[in-house]
PDB file of N, CA and C in Angstrom:
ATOM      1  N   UNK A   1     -29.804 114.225  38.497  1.00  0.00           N
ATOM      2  CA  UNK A   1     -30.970 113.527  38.994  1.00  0.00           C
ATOM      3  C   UNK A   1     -30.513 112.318  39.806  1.00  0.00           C
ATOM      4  N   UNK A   2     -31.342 112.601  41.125  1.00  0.00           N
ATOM      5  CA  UNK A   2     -30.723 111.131  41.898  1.00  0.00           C
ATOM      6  C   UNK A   2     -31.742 109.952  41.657  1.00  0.00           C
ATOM      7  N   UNK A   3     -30.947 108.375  41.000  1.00  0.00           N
ATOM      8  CA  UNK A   3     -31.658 107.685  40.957  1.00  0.00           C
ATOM      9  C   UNK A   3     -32.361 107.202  42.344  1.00  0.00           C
ATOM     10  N   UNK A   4     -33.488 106.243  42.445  1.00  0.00           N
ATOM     11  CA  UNK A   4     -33.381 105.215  43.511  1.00  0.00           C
ATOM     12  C   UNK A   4     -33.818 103.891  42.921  1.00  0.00           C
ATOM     13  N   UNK A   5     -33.381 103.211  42.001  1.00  0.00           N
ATOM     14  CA  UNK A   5     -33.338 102.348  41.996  1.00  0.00           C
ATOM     15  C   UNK A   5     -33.259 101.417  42.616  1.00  0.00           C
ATOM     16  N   UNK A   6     -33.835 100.081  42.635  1.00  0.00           N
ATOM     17  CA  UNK A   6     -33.167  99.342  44.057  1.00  0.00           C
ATOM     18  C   UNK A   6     -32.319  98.023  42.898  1.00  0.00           C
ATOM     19  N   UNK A   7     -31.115  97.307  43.433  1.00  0.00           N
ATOM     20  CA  UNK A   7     -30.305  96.666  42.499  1.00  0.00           C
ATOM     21  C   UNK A   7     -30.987  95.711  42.538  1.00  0.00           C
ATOM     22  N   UNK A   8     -31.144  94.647  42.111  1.00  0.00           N
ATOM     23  CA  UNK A   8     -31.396  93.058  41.688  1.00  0.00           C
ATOM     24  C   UNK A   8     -31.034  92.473  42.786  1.00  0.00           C
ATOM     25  N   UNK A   9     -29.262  92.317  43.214  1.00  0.00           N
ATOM     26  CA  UNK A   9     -29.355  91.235  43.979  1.00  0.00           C
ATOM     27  C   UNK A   9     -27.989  92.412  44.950  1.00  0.00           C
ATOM     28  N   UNK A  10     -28.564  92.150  46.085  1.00  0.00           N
ATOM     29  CA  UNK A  10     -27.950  93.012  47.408  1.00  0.00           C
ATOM     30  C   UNK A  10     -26.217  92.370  47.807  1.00  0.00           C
ATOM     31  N   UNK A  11     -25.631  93.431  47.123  1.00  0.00           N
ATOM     32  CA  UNK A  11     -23.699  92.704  47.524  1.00  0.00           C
ATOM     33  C   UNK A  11     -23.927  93.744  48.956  1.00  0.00           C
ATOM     34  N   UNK A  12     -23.765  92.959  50.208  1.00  0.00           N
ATOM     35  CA  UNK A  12     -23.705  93.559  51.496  1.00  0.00           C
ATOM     36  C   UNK A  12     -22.063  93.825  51.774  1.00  0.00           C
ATOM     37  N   UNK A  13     -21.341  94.891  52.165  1.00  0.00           N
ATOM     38  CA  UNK A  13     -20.205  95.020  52.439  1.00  0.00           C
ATOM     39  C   UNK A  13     -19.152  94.363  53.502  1.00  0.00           C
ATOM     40  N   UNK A  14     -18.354  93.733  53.073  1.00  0.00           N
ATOM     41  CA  UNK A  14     -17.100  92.945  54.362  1.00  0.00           C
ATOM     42  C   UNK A  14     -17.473  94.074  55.746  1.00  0.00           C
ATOM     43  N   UNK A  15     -17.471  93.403  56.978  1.00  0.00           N
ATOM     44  CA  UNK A  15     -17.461  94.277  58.060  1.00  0.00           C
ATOM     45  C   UNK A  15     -18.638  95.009  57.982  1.00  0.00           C
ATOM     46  N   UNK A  16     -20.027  94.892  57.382  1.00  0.00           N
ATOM     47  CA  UNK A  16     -20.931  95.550  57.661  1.00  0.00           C
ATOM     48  C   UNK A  16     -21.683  94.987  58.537  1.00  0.00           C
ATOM     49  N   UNK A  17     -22.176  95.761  59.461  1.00  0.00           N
ATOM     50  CA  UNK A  17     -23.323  95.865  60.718  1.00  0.00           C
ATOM     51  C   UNK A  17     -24.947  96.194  60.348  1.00  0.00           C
ATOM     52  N   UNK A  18     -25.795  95.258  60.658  1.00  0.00           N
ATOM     53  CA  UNK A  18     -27.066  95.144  60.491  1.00  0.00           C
ATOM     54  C   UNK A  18     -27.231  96.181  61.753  1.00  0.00           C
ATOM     55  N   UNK A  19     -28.298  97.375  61.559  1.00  0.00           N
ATOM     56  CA  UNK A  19     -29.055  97.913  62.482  1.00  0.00           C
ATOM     57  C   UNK A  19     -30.325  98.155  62.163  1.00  0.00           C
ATOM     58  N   UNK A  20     -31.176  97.622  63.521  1.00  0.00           N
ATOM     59  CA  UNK A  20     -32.331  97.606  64.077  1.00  0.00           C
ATOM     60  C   UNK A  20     -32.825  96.438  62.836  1.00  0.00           C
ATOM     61  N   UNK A  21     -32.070  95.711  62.367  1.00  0.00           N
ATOM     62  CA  UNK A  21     -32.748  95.268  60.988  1.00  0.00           C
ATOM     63  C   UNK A  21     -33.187  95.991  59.720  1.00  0.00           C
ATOM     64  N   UNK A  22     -32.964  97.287  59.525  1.00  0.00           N
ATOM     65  CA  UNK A  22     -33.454  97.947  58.503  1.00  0.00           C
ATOM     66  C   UNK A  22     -32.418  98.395  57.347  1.00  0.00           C
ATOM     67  N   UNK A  23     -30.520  98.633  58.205  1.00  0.00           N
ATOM     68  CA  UNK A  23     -29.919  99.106  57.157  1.00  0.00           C
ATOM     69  C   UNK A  23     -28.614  99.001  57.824  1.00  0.00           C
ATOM     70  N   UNK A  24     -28.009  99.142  57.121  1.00  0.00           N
ATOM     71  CA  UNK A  24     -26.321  98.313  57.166  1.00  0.00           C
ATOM     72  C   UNK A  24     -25.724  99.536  57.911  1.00  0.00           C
ATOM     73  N   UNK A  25     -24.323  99.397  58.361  1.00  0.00           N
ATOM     74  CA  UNK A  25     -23.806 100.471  58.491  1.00  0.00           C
ATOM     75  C   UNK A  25     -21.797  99.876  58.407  1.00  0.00           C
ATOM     76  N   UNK A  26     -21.167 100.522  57.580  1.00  0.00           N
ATOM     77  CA  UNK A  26     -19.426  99.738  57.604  1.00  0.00           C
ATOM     78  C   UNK A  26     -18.983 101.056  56.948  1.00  0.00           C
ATOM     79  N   UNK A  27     -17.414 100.812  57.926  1.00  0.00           N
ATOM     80  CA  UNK A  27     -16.431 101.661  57.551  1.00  0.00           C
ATOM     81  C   UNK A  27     -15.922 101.263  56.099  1.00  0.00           C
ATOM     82  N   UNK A  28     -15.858 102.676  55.489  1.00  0.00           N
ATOM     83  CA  UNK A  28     -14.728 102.675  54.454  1.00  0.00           C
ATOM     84  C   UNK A  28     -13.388 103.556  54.082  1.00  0.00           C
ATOM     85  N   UNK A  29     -12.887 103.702  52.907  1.00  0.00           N
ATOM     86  CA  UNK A  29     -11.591 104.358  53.159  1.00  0.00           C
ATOM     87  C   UNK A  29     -11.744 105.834  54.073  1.00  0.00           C
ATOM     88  N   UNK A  30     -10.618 106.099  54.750  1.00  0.00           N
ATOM     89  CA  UNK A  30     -10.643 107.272  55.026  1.00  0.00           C
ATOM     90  C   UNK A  30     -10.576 107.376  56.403  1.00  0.00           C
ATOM     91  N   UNK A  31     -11.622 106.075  56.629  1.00  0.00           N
ATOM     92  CA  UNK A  31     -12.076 106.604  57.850  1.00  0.00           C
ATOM     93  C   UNK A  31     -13.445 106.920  58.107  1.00  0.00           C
ATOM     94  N   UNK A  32     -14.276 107.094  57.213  1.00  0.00           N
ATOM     95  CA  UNK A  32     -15.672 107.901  57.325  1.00  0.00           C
ATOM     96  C   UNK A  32     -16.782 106.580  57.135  1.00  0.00           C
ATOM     97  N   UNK A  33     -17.700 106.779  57.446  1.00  0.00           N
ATOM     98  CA  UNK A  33     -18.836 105.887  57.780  1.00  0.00           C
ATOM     99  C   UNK A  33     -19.920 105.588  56.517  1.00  0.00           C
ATOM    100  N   UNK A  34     -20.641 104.852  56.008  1.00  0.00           N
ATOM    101  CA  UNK A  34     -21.514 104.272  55.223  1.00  0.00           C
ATOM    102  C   UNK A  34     -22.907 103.270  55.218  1.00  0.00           C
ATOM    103  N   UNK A  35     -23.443 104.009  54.941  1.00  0.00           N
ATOM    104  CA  UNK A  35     -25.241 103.308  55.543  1.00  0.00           C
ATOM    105  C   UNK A  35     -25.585 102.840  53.388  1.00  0.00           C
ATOM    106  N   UNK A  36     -26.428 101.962  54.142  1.00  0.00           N
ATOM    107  CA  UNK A  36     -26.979 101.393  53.073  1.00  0.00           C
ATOM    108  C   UNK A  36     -28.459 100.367  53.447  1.00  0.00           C
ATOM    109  N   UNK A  37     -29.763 100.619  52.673  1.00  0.00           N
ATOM    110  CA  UNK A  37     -30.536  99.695  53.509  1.00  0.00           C
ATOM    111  C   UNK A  37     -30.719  98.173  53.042  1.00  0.00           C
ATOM    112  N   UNK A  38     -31.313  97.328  53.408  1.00  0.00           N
ATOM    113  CA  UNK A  38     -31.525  96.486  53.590  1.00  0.00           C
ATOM    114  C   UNK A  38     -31.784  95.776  51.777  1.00  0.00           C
ATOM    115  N   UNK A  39     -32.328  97.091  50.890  1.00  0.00           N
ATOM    116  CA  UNK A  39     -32.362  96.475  49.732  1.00  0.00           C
ATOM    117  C   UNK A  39     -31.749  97.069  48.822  1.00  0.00           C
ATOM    118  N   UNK A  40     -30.325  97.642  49.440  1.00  0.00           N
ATOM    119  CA  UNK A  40     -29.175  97.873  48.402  1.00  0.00           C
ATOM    120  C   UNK A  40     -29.219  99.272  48.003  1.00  0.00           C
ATOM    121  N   UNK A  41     -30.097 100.453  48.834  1.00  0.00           N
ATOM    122  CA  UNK A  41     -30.466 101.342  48.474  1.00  0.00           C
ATOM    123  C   UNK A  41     -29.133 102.270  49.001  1.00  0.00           C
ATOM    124  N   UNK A  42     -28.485 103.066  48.721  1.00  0.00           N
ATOM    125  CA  UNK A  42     -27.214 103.683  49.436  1.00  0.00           C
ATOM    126  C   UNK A  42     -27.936 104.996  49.767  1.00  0.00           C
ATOM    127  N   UNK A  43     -27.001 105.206  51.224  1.00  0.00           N
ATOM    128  CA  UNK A  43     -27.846 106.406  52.205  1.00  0.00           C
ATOM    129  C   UNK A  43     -27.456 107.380  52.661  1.00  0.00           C
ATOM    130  N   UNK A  44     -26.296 107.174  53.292  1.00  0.00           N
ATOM    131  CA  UNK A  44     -25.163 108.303  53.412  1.00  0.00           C
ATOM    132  C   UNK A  44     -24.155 108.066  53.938  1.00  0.00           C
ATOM    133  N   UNK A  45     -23.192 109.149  54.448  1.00  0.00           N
ATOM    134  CA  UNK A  45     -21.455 109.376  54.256  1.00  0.00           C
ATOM    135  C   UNK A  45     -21.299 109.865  55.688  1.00  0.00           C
ATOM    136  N   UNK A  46     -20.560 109.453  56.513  1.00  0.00           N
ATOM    137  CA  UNK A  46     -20.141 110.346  57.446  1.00  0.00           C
ATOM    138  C   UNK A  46     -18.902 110.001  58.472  1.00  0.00           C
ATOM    139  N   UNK A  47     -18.644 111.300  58.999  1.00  0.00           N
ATOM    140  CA  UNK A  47     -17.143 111.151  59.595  1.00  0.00           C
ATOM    141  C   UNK A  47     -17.442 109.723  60.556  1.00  0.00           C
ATOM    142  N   UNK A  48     -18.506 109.766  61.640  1.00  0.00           N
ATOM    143  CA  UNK A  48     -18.958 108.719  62.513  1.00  0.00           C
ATOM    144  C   UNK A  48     -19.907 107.613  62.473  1.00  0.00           C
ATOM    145  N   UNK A  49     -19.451 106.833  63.515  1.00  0.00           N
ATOM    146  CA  UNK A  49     -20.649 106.078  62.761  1.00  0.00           C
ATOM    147  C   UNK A  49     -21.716 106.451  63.231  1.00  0.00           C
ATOM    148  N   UNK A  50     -21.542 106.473  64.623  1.00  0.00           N
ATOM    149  CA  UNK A  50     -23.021 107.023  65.548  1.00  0.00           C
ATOM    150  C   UNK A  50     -23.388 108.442  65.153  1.00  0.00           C
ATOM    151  N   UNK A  51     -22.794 109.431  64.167  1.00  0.00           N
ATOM    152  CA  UNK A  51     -23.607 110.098  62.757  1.00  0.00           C
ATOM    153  C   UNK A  51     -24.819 109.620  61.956  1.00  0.00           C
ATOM    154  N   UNK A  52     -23.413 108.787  61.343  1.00  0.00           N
ATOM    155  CA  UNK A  52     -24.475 108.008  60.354  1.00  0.00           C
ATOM    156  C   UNK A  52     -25.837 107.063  60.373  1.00  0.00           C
ATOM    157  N   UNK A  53     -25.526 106.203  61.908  1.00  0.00           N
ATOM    158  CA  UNK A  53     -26.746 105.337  62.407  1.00  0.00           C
ATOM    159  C   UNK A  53     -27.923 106.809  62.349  1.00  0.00           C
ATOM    160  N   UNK A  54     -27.619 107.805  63.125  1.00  0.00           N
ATOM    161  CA  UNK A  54     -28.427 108.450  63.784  1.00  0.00           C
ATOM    162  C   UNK A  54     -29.409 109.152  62.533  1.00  0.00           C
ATOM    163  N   UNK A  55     -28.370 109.698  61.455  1.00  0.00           N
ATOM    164  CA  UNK A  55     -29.016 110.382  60.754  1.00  0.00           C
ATOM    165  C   UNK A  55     -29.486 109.468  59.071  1.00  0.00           C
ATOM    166  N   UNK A  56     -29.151 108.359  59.583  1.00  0.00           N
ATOM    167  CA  UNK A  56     -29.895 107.189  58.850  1.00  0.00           C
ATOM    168  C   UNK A  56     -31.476 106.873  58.859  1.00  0.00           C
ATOM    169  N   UNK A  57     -31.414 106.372  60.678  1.00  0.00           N
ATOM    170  CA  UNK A  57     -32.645 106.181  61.444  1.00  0.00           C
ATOM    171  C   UNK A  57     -33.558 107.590  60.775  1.00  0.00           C
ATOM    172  N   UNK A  58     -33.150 108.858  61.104  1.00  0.00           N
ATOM    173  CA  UNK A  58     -33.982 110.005  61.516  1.00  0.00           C
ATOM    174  C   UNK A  58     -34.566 109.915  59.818  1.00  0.00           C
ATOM    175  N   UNK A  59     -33.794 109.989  58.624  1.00  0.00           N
ATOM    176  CA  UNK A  59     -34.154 109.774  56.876  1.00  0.00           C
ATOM    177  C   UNK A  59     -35.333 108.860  56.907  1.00  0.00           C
ATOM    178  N   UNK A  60     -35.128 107.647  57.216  1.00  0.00           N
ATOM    179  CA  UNK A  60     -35.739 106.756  57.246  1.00  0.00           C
ATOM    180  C   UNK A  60     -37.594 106.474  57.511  1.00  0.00           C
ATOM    181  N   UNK A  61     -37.239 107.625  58.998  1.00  0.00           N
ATOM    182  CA  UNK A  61     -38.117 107.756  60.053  1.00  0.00           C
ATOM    183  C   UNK A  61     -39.037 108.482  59.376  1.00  0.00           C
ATOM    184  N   UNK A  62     -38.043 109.887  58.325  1.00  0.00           N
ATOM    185  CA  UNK A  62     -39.194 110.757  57.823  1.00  0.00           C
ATOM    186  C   UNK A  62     -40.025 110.318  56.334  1.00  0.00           C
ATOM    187  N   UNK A  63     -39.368 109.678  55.949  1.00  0.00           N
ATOM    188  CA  UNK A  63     -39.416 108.669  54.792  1.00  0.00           C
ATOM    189  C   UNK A  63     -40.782 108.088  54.813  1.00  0.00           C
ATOM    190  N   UNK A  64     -40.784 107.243  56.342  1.00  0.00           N
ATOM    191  CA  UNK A  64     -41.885 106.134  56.611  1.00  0.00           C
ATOM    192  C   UNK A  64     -43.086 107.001  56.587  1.00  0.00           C
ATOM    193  N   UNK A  65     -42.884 108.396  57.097  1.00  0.00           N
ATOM    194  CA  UNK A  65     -43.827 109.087  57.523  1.00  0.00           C
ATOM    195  C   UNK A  65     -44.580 109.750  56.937  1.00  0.00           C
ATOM    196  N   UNK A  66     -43.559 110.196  55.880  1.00  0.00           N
ATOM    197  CA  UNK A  66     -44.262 111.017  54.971  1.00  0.00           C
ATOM    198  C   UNK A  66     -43.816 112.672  55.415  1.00  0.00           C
ATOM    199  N   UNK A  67     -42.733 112.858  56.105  1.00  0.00           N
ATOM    200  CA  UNK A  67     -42.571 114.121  56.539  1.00  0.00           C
ATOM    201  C   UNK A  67     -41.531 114.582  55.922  1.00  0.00           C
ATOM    202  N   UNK A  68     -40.610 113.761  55.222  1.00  0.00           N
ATOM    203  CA  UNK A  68     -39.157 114.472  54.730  1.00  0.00           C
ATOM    204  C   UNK A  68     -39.308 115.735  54.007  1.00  0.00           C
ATOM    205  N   UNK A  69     -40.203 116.009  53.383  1.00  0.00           N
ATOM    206  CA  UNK A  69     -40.656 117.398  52.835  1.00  0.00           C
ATOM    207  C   UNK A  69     -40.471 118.560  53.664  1.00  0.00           C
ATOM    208  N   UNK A  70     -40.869 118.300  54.387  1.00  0.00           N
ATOM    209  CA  UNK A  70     -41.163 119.134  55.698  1.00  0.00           C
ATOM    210  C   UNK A  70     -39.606 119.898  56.119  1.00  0.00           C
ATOM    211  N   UNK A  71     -38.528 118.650  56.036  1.00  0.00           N
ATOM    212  CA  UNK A  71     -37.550 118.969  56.569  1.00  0.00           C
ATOM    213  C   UNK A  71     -36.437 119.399  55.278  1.00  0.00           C
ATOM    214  N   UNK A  72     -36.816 119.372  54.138  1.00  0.00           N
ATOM    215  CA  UNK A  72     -36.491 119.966  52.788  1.00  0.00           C
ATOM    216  C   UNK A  72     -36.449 121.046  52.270  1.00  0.00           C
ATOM    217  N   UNK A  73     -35.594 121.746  51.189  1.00  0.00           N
ATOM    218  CA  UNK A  73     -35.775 123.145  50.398  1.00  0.00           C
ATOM    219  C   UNK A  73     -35.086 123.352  49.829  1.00  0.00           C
ATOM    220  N   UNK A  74     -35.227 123.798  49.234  1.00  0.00           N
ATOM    221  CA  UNK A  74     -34.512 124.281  47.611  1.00  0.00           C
ATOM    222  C   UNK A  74     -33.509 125.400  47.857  1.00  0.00           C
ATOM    223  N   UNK A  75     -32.451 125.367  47.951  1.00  0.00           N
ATOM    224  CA  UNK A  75     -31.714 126.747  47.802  1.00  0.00           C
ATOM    225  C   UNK A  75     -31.714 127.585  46.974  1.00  0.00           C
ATOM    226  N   UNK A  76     -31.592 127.419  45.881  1.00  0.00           N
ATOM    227  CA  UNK A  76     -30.882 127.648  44.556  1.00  0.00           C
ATOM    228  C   UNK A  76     -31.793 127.347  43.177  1.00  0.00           C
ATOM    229  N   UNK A  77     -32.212 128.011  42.438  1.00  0.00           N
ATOM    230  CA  UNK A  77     -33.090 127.149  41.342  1.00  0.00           C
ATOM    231  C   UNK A  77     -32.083 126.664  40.394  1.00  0.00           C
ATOM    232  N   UNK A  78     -30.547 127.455  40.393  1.00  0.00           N
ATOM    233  CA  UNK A  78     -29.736 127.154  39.389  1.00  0.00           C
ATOM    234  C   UNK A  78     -29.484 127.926  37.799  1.00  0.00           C
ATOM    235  N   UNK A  79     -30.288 128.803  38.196  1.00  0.00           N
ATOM    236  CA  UNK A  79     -30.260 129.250  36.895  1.00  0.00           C
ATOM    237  C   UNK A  79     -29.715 130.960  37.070  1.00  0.00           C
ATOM    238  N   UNK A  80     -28.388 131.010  36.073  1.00  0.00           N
ATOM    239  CA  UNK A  80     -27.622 131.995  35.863  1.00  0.00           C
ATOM    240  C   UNK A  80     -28.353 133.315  35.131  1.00  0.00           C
ATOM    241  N   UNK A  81     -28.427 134.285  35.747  1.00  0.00           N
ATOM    242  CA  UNK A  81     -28.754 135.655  35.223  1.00  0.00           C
ATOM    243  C   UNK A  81     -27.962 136.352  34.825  1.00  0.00           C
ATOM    244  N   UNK A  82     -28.049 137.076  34.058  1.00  0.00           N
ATOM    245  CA  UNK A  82     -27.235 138.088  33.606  1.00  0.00           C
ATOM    246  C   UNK A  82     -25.989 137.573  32.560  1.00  0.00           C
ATOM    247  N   UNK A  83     -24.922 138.960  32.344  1.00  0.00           N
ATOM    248  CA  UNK A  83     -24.134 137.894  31.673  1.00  0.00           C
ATOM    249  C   UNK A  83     -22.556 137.530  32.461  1.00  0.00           C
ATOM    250  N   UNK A  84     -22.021 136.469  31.652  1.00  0.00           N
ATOM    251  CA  UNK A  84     -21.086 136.149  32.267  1.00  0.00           C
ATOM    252  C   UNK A  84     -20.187 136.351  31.715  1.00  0.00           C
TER     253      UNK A  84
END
């Protein structure tokens, strides 16, 4: 189960970048990219950053909207048949 909690008090990361005002964006190990918003909420992972801005914004966008459903689905219910 994914929480969303939001933390108490917002530790913003060394080298992180404010965009559009809504959500952070800083490199970490590896090499790969890290979004986080504005109230400590963590968002996603990616090789780039202009990935991550992009597909930050677009979460966000569907979020505000009420559409992320839309762009959602279930693969898998998870549950094993037969025997093993």
């Amino acid at each position: 189960m994914i929480t969303t909690e939001k933390p108490s008090v917002v530790v913003v990361p060394e080298g992180a970048e404010l965009i559009e005002d809504i959500f952070y964006v800083w490199k970490i190990r590896f090499g790969v990219y890290k979004s986080m918003t504005k109230d400590g909420r963590k968002m996603l992972i990616g090789d780039t950053r202009e990935c991550v801005v992009n597909a930050t914004s677009w979460y966000l966008k569907c979020e505000q909207d009420g559409t992320l459903h839309l762009h959602s689905r279930v693969v898998n219910s998870g549950i094993v048949a037969g025997k093993l």
